[in-house]
Protein backbone atom coordinates (compact mmCIF):
# COMPACT_ATOMS: atom_id res chain seq x y z
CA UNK A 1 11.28 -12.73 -3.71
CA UNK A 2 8.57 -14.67 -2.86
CA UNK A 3 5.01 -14.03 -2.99
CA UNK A 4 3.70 -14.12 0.26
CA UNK A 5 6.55 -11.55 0.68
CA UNK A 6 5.56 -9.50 -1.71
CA UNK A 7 1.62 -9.44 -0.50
CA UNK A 8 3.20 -8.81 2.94
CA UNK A 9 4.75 -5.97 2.10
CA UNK A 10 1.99 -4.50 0.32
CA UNK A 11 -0.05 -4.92 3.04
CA UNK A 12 2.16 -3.34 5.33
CA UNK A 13 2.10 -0.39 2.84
CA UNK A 14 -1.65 -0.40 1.93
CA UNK A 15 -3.01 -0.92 5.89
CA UNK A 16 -1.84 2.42 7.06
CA UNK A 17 -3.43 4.61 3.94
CA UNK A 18 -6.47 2.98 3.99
CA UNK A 19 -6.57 3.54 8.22
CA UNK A 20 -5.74 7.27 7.54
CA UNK A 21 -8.91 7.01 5.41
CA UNK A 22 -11.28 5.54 7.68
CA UNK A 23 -10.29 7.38 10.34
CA UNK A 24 -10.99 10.74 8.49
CA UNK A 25 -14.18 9.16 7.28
CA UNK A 26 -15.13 8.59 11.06
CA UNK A 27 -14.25 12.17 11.60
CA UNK A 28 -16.39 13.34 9.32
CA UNK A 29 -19.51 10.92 9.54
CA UNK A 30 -22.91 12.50 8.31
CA UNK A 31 -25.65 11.33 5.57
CA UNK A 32 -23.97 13.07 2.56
CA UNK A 33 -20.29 12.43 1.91
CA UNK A 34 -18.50 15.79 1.42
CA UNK A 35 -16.72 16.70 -2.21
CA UNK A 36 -13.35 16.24 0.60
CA UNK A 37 -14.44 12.56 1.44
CA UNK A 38 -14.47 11.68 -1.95
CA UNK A 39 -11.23 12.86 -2.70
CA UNK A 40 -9.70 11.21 -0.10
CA UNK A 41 -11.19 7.69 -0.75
CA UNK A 42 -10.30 8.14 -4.93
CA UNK A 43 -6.82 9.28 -3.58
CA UNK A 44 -6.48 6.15 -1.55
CA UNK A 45 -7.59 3.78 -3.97
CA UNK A 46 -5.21 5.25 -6.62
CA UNK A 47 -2.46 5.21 -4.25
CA UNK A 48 -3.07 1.47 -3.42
CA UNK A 49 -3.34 0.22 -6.92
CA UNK A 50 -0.24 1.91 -8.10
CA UNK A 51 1.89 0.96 -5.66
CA UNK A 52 0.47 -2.93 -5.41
CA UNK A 53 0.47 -2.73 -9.12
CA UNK A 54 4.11 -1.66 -9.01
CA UNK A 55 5.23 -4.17 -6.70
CA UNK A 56 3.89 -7.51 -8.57
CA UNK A 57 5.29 -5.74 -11.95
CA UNK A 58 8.75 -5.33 -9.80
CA UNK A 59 8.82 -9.48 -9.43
CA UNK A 60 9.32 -9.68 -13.25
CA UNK A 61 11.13 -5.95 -14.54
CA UNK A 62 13.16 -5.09 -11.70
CA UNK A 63 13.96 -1.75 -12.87
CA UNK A 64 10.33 -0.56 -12.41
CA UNK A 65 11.63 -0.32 -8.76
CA UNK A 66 12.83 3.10 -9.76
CA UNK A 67 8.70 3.98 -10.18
CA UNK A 68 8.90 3.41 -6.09
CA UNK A 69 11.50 6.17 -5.60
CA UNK A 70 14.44 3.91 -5.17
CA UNK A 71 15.62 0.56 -7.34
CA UNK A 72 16.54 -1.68 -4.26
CA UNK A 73 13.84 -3.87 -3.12
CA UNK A 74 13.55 -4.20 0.28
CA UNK A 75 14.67 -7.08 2.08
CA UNK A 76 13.34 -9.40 4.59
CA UNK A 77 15.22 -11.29 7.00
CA UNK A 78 13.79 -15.01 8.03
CA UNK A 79 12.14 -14.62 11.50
CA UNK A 80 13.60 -17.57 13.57
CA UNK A 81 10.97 -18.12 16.82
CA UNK A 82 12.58 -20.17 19.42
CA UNK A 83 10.47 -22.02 21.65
């Protein structure tokens, strides 16, 4: 697998946690960031740098694929764009 496949799919992965963050952030906008706020942004961090960690360690071990919940690695298909 590739890199740019690999950063694509963590991407993919990492875009969506880190919206769910900002978006409760935005909910809950205010001077002093509640003991909730926190937790949420630690949580996403941790959450990102496991599973990006995961992922590059993946390109080398394979079988820490099973850290993911499953040992196949996804596959992509080669978009062809016709003109």
């Amino acid at each position: 697998m590739e890199t740019t496949d690999i950063l694509a799919s963590i991407k993919r992965t990492l875009v969506p946690i880190w919206t769910a963050v900002v978006v409760a952030q935005a909910a809950r906008i205010g001077i002093d960031l509640p003991g909730d706020a926190v937790s949420d942004i630690i949580l996403a961090v941790v959450a990102s740098g496991y599973y990006a960690g995961v992922r590059v360690l993946e390109t080398r071990f394979p079988q820490v694929s099973v850290l993911l919940g499953d040992r196949q690695m996804p596959f992509y298909y080669e978009v062809v764009q016709e003109d």
